[in-house]
C-alpha atoms as a PDB file:
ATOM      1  CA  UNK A   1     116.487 102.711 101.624  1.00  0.00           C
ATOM      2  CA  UNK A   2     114.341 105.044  99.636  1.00  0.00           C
ATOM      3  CA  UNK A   3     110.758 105.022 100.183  1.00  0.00           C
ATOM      4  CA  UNK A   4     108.002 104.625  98.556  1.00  0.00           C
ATOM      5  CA  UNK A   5     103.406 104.809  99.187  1.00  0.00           C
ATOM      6  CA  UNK A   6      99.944 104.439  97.913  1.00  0.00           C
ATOM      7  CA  UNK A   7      97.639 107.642  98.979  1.00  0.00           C
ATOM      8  CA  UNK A   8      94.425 107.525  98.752  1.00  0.00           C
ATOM      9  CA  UNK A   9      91.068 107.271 100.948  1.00  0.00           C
ATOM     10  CA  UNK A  10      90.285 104.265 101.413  1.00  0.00           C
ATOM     11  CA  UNK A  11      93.608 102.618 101.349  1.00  0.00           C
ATOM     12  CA  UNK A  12      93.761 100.090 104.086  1.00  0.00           C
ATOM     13  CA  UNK A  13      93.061  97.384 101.438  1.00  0.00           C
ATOM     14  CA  UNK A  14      95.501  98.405  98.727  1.00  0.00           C
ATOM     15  CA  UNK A  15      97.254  95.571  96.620  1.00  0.00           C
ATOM     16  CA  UNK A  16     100.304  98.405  95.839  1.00  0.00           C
ATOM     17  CA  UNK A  17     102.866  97.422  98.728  1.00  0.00           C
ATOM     18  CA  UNK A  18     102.488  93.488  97.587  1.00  0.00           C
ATOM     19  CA  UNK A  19     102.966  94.621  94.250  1.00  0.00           C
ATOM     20  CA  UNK A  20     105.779  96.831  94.652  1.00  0.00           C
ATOM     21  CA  UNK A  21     108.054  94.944  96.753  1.00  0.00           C
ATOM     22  CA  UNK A  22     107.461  92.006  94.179  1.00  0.00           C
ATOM     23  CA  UNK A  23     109.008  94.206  91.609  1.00  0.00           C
ATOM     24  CA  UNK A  24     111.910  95.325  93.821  1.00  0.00           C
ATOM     25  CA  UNK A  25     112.590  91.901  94.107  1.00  0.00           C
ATOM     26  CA  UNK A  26     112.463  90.751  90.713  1.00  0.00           C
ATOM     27  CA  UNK A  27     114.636  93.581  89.773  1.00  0.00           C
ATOM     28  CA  UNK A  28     117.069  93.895  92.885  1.00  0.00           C
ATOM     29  CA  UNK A  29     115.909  97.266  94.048  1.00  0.00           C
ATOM     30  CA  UNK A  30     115.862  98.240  97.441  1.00  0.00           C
ATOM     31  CA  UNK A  31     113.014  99.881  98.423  1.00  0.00           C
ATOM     32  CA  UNK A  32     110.002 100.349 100.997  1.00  0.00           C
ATOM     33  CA  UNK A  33     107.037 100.721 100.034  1.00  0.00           C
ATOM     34  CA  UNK A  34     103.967 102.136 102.688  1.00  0.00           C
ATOM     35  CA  UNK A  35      99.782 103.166 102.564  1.00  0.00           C
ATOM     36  CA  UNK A  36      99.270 106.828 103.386  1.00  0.00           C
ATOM     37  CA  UNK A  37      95.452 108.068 104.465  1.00  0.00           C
ATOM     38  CA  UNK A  38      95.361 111.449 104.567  1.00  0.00           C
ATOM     39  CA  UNK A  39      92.325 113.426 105.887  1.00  0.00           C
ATOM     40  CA  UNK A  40      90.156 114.533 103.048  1.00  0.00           C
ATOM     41  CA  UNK A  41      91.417 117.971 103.735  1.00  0.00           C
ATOM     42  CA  UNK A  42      95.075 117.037 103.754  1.00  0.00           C
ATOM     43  CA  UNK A  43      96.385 115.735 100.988  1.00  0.00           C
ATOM     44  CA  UNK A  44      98.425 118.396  99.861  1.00  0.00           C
ATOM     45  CA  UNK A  45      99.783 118.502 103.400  1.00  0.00           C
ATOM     46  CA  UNK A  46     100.514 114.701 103.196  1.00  0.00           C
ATOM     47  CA  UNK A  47     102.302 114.242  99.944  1.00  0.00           C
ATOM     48  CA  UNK A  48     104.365 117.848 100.929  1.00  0.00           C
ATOM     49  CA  UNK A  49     105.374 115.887 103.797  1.00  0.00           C
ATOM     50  CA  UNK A  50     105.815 112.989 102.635  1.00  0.00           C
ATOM     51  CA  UNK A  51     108.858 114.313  99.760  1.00  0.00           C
ATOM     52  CA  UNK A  52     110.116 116.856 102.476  1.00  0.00           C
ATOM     53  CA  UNK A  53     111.128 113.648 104.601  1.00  0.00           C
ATOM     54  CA  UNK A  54     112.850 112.276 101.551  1.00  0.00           C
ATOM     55  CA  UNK A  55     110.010 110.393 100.053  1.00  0.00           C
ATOM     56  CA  UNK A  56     111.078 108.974  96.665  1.00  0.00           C
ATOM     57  CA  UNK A  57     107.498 108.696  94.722  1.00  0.00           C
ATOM     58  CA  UNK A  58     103.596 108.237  95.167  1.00  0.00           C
ATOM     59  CA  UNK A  59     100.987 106.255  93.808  1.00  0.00           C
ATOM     60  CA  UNK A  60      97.710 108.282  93.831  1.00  0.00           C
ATOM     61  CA  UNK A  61      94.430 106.820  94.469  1.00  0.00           C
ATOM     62  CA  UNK A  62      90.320 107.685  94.492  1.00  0.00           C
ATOM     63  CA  UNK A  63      89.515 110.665  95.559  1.00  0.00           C
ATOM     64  CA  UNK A  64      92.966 112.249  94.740  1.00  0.00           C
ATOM     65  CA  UNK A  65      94.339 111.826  91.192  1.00  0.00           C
ATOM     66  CA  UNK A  66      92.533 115.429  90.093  1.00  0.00           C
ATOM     67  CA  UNK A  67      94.222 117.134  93.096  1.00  0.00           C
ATOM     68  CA  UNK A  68      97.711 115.220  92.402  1.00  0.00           C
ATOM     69  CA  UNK A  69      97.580 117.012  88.977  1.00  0.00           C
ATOM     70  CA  UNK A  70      97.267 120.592  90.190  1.00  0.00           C
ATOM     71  CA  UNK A  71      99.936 119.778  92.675  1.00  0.00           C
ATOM     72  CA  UNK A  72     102.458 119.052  90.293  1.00  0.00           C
ATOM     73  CA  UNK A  73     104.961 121.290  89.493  1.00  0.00           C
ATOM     74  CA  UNK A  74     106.037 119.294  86.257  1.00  0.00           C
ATOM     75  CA  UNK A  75     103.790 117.119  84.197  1.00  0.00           C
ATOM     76  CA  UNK A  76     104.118 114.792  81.469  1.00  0.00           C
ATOM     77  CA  UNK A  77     101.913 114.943  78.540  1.00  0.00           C
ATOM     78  CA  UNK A  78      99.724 112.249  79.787  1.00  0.00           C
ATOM     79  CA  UNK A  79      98.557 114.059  83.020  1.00  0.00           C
ATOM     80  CA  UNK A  80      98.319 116.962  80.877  1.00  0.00           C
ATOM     81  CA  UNK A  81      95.782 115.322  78.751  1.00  0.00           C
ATOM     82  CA  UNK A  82      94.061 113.725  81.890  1.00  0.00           C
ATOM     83  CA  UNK A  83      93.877 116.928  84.020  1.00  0.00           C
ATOM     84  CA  UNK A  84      94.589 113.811  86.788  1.00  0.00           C
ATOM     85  CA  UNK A  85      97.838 111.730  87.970  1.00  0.00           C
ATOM     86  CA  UNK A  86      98.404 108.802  89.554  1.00  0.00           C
ATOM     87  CA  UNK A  87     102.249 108.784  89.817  1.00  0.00           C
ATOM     88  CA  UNK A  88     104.442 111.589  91.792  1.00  0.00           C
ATOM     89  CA  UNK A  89     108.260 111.592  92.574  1.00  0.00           C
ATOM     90  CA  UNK A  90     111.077 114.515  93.018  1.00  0.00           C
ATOM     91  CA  UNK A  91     113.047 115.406  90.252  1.00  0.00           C
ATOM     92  CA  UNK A  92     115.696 118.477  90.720  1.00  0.00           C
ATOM     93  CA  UNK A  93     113.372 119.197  93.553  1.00  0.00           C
ATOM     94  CA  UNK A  94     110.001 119.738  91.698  1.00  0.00           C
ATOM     95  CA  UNK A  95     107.203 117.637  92.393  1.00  0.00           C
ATOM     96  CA  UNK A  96     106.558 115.443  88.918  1.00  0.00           C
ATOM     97  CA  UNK A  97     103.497 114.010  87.619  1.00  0.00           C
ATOM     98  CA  UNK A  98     102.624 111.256  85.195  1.00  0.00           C
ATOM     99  CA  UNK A  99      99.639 109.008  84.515  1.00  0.00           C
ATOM    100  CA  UNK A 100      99.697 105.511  84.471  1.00  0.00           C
ATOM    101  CA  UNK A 101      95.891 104.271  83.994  1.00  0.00           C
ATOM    102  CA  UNK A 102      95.537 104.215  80.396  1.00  0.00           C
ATOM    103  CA  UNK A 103      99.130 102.562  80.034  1.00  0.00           C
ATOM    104  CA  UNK A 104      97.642  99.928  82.519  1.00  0.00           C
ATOM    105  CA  UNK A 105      94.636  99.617  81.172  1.00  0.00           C
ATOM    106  CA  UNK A 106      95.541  99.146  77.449  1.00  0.00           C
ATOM    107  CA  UNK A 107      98.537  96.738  78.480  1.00  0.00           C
ATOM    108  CA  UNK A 108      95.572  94.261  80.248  1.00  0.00           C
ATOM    109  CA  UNK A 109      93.395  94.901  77.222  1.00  0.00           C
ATOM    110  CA  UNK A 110      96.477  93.093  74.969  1.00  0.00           C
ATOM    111  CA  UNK A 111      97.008  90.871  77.592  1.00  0.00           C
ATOM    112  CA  UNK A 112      93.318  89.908  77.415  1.00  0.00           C
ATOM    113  CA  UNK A 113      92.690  90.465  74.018  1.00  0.00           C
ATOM    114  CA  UNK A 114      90.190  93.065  74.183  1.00  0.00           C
ATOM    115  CA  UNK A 115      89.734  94.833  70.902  1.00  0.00           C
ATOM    116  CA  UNK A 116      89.472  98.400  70.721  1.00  0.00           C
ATOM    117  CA  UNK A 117      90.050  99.454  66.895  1.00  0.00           C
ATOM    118  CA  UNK A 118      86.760 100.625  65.082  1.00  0.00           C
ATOM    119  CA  UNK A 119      85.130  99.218  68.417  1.00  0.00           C
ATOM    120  CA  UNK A 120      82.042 101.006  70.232  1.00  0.00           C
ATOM    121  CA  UNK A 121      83.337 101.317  73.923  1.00  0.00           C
ATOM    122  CA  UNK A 122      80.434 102.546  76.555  1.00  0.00           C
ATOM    123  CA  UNK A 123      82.312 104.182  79.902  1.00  0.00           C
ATOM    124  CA  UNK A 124      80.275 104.260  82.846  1.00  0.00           C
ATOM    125  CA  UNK A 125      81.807 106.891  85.455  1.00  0.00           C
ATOM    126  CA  UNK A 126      83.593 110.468  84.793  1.00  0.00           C
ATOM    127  CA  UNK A 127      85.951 110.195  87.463  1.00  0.00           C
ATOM    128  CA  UNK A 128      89.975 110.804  87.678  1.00  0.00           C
ATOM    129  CA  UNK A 129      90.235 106.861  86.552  1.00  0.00           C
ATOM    130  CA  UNK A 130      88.002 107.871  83.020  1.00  0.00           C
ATOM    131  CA  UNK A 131      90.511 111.212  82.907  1.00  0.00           C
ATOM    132  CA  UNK A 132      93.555 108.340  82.934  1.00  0.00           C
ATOM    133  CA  UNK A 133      92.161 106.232  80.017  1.00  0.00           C
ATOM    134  CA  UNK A 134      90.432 108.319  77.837  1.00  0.00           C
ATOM    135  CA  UNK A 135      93.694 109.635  75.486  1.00  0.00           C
ATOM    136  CA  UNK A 136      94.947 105.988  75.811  1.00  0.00           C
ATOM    137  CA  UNK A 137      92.076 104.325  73.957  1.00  0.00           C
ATOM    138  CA  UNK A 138      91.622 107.139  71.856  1.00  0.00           C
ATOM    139  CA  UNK A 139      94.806 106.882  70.489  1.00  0.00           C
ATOM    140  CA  UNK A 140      94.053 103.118  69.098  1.00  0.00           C
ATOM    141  CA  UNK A 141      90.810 104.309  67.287  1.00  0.00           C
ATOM    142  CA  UNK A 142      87.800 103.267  68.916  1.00  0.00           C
ATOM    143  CA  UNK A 143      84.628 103.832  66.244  1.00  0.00           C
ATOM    144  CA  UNK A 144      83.226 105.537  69.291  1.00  0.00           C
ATOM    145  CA  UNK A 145      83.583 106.376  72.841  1.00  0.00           C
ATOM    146  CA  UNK A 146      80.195 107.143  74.926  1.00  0.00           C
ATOM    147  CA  UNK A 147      80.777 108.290  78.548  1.00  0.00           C
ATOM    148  CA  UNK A 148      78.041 108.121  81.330  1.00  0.00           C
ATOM    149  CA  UNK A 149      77.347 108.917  84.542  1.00  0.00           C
ATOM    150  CA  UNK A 150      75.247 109.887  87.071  1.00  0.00           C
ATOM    151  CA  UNK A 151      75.510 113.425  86.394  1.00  0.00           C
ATOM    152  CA  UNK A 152      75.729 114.155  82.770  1.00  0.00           C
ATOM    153  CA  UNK A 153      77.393 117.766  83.348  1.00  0.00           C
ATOM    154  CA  UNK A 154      80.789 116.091  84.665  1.00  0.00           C
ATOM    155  CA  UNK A 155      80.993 113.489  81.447  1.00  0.00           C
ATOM    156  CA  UNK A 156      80.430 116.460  79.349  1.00  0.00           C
ATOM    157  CA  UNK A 157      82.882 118.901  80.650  1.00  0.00           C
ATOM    158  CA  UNK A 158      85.193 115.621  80.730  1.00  0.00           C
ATOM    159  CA  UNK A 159      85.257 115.174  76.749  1.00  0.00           C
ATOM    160  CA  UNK A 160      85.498 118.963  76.575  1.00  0.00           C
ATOM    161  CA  UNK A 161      88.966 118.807  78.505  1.00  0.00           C
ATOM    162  CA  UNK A 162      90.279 116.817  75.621  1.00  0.00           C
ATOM    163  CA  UNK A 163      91.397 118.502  72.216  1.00  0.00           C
ATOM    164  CA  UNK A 164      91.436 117.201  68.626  1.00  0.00           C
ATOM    165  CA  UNK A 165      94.926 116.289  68.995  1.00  0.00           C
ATOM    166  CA  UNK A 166      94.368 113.470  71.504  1.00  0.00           C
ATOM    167  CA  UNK A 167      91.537 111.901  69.088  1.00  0.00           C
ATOM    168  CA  UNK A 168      93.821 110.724  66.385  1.00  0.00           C
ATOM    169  CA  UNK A 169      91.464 108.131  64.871  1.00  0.00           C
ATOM    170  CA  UNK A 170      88.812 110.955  65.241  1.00  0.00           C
ATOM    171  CA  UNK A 171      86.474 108.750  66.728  1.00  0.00           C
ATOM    172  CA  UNK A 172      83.062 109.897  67.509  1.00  0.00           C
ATOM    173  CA  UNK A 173      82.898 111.122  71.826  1.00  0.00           C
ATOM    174  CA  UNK A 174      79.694 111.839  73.569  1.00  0.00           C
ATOM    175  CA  UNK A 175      78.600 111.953  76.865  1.00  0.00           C
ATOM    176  CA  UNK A 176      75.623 112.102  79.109  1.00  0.00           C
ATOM    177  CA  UNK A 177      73.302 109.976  81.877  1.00  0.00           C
ATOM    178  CA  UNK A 178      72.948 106.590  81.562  1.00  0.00           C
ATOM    179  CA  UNK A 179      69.538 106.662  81.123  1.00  0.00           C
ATOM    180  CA  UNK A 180      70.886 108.695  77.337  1.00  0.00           C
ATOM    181  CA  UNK A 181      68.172 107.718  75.262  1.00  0.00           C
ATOM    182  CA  UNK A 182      71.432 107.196  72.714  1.00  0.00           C
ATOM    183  CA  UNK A 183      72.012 104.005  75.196  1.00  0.00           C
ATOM    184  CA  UNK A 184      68.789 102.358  74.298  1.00  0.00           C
ATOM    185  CA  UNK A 185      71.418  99.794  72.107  1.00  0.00           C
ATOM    186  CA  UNK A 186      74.523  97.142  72.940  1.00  0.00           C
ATOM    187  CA  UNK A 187      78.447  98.565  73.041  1.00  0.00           C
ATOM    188  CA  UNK A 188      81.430  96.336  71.492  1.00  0.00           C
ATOM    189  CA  UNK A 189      83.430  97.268  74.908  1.00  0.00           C
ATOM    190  CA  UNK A 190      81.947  98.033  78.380  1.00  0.00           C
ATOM    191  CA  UNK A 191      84.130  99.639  80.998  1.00  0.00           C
ATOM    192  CA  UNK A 192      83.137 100.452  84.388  1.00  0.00           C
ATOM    193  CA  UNK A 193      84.607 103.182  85.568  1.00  0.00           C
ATOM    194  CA  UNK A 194      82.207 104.087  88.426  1.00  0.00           C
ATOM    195  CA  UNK A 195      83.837 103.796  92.346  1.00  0.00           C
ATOM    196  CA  UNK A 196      80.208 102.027  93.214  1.00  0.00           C
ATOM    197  CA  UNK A 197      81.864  98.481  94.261  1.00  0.00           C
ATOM    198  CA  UNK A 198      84.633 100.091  96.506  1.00  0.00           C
ATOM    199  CA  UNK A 199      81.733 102.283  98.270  1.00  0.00           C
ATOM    200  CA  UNK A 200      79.721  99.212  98.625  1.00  0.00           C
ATOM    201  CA  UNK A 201      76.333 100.888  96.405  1.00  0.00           C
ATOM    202  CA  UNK A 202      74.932  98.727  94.002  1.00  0.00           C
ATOM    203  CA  UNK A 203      74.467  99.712  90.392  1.00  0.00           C
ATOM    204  CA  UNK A 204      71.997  98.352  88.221  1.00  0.00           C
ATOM    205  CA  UNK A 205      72.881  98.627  84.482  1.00  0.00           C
ATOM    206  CA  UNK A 206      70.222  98.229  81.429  1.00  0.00           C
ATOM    207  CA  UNK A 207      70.491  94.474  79.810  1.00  0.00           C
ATOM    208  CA  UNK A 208      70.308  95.897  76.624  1.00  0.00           C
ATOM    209  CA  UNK A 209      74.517  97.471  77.192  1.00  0.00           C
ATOM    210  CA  UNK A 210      75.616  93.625  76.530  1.00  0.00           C
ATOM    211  CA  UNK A 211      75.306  91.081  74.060  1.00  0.00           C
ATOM    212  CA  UNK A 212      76.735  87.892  73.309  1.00  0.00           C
ATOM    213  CA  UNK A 213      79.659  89.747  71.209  1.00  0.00           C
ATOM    214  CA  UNK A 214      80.291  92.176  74.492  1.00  0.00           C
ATOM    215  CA  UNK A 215      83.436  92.543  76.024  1.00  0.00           C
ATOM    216  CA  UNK A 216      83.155  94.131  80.115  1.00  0.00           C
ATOM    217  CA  UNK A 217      85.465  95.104  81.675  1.00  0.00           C
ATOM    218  CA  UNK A 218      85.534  96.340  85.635  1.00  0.00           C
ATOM    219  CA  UNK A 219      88.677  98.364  86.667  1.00  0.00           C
ATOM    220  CA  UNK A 220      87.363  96.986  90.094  1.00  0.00           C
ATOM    221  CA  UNK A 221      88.283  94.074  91.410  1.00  0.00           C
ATOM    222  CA  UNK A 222      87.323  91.508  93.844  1.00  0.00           C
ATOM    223  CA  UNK A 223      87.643  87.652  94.658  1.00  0.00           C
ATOM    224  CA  UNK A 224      84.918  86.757  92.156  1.00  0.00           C
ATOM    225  CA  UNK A 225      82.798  88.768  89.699  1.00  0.00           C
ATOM    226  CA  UNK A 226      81.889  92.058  90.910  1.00  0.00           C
ATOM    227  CA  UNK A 227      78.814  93.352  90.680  1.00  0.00           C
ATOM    228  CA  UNK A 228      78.749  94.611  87.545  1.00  0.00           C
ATOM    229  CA  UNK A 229      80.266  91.733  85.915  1.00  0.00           C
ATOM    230  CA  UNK A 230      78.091  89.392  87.314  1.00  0.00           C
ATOM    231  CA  UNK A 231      75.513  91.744  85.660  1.00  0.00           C
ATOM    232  CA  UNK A 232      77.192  91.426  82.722  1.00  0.00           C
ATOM    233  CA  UNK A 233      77.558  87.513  82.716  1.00  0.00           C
ATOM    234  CA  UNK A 234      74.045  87.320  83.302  1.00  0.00           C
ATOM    235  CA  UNK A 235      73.041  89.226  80.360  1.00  0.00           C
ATOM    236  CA  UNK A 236      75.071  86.948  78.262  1.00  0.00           C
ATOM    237  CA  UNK A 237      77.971  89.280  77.469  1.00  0.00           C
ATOM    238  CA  UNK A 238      80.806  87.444  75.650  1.00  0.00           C
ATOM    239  CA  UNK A 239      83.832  88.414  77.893  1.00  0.00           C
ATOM    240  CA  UNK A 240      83.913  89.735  81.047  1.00  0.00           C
ATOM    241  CA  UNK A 241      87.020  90.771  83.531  1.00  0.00           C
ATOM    242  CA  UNK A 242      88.354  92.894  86.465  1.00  0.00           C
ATOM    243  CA  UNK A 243      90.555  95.234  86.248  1.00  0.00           C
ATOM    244  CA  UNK A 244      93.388  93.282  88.160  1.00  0.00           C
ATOM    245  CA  UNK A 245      95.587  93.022  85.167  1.00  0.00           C
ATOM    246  CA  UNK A 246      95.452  96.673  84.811  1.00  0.00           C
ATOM    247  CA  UNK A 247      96.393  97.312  88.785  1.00  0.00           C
ATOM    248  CA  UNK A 248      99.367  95.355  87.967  1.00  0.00           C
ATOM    249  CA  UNK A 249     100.335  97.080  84.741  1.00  0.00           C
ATOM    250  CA  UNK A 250      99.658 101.027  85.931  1.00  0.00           C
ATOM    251  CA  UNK A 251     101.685  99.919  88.419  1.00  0.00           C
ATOM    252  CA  UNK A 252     104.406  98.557  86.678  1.00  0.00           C
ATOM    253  CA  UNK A 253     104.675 101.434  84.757  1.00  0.00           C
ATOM    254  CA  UNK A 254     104.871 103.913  88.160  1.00  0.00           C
ATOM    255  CA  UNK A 255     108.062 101.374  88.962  1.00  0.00           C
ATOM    256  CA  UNK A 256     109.758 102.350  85.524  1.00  0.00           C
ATOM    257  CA  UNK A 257     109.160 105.762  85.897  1.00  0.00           C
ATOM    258  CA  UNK A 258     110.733 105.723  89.203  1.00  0.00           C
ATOM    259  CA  UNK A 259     113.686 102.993  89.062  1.00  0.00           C
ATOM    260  CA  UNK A 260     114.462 102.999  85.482  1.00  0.00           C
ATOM    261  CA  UNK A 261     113.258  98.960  84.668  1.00  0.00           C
ATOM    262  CA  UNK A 262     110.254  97.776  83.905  1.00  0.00           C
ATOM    263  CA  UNK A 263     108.981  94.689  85.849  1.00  0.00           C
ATOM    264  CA  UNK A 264     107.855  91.709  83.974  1.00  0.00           C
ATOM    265  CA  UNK A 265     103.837  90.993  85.448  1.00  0.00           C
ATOM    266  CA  UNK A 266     102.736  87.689  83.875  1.00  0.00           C
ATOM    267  CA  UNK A 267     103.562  85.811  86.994  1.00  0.00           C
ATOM    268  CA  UNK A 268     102.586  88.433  89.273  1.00  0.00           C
ATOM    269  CA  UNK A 269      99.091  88.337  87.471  1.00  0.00           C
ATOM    270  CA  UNK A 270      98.545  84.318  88.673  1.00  0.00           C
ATOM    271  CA  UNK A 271     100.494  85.397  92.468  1.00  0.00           C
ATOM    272  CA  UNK A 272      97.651  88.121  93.584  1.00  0.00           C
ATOM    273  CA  UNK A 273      94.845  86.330  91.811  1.00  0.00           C
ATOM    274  CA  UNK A 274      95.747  83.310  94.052  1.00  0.00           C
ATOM    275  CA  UNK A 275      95.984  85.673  96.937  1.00  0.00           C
ATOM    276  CA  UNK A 276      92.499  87.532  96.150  1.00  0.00           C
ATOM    277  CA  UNK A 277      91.353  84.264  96.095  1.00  0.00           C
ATOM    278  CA  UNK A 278      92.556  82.624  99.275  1.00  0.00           C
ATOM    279  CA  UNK A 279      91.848  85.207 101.001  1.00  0.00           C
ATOM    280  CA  UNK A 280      87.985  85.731 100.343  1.00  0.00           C
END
C-alpha cells in the first residue's frame, strides 16, 4: 500500500490523515496516510528517510515549507515563485516539489465568494503560507496587495522574491509593520497569515483594517471564530471565515498531484466542520 504523511512541528493535531483517506475513498485509492514530527534539526533527515523507505509523497507544514523548497531536486513553477512547498513525492528518483496554498486558497475564495479583482487585500504575516499565495492572487488582479508583519525586513525581502512576471494585473505590492502609517485606512480583503492562533499568542489588530464592506479571512482554523475573526466580527467587518475550505482544497490538489484525480470537497467541507465542531 503506498504511503503517504503530513510533516510539520506541531502536527499532533493535523486534519491531513482524515482528509486524505476520505479522498482515497471517494476515489478507490489505496493508500496510508501518517503525521511525521521531526526534530527542528531534522527535517531533511526525516523526509530523506521517509522516500528511502518507499514513501510515496509529503504534505509540508509550519516551520518547513521554506526548507521543503531547497530540498527539492525538481520544482514546479509555483514553488519556484514561492521560494516554499508544501507538496513532495519521487519522480524517476528525484525529490519533486509543488505548492498547493494559493490553489487552496483561491479555490475557498470561489467557493466563498470572496472577490479579489481590483480589490485592496491587507496580508498580515510573511511566512512560507504568504510565499504560497502571493503569485495566486496576483494572478487575478488585486488593485493592491499590502503585506505586514512583525518585522518589516522579512515582508520586504518577500515582495522582492517575486518578479514582474508573476504580477500580471500589475497591481500595486508593498510591505512593512503593521503599525505602516500606510495602514491608518480599511482593506477590501483581510488575510491572516500570521501562525499567532496555532502558538496560542494573541494578536491585536487596529479597528480601522475592517469595515462593514470587509471580507477576513483566517487560514487558521478552529471550532468557532478565531481570534482574529472574532476581532474582525466585532469591528463590523462584512464577511468573515477560516481557512478550513482552503485546508481541504491545498489538499485536494496534493492528492491530484500524487494519484492522478482530483477529489470532489463540497461534502468533505460540511464532514470536518461537523467534526471541528463536535469535538470542541
Amino acid at each position: 500500500m503506498d504511503r503517504y504523511a503530513v510533516v510539520g512541528q506541531p502536527v499532533e493535531h493535523s486534519r491531513s490523515p482524515y482528509i486524505h483517506t476520505y479522498f482515497a475513498i471517494q476515489t478507490q485509492q489505496q493508500i496510508e496516510y501518517g503525521r511525521l514530527a521531526p526534530h527542528i534539526d531534522q527535517f531533511e533527515e526525516c523526509v530523506k528517510d521517509f522516500f528511502n523507505s518507499g514513501g510515496k509523497g509529503l504534505n509540508i507544514t509550519l516551520p518547513f515549507k521554506e526548507r521543503a523548497y531547497l530540498l527539492a531536486q525538481q520544482l514546479s513553477s509555483r514553488a519556484k515563485i514561492a521560494h516554499a512547498a508544501n507538496t513532495l513525492w519521487i519522480e524517476e528518483g528525484r525529490i519533486c516539489a509543488d505548492n498547493t496554498d494559493g490553489l487552496g486558497l483561491i479555490a475557498d475564495f470561489n467557493y466563498l465568494n470572496i472577490p479579489i479583482k481590483n480589490k485592496s487585500v491587507l496580508i498580515l504575516g510573511a511566512g512560507g503560507a504568504v510565499r504560497g499565495v502571493l503569485g495566486p492572487l496576483l494572478e487575478h488582479s488585486p488593485a493592491e496587495i499590502f503585506i505586514a508583519n512583525r518585522t518589516a525586513k522579512k515582508a520586504i525581502e518577500l515582495i522582492e522574491d517575486f518578479q514582474t512576471d508573476s504580477n500580471p494585473g500589475n497591481a500595486k505590492v508593498h510591505a512593512g509593520l503593521i503599525t505602516d502609517p500606510r495602514l491608518s485606512r480599511s482593506f477590501d480583503v483581510i488575510i491572516n497569515a500570521t501562525s499567532a492562533a496555532i502558538k496560542g499568542e494573541a494578536l491585536v489588530f487596529p479597528q480601522h483594517l475592517f469595515s462593514s464592506h470587509s471580507y477576513a479571512y483566517d487560514m487558521s482554523y478552529r471550532a468557532g471564530l478565531t481570534p482574529f475573526l472574532e476581532q474582525a466580527a466585532m469591528h463590523k467587518a462584512a464577511h468573515y471565515y477560516d481557512g478550513l475550505g482552503m485546508l481541504i482544497e491545498q489538499a485536494a490538489e496534493s492528492f491530484r498531484i500524487w494519484r492522478h484525480c482530483r477529489p470532489k470537497t463540497d461534502e468533505l467541507r460540511v464532514l470536518l466542520r461537523q467534526q471541528l465542531n463536535n469535538n470542541s
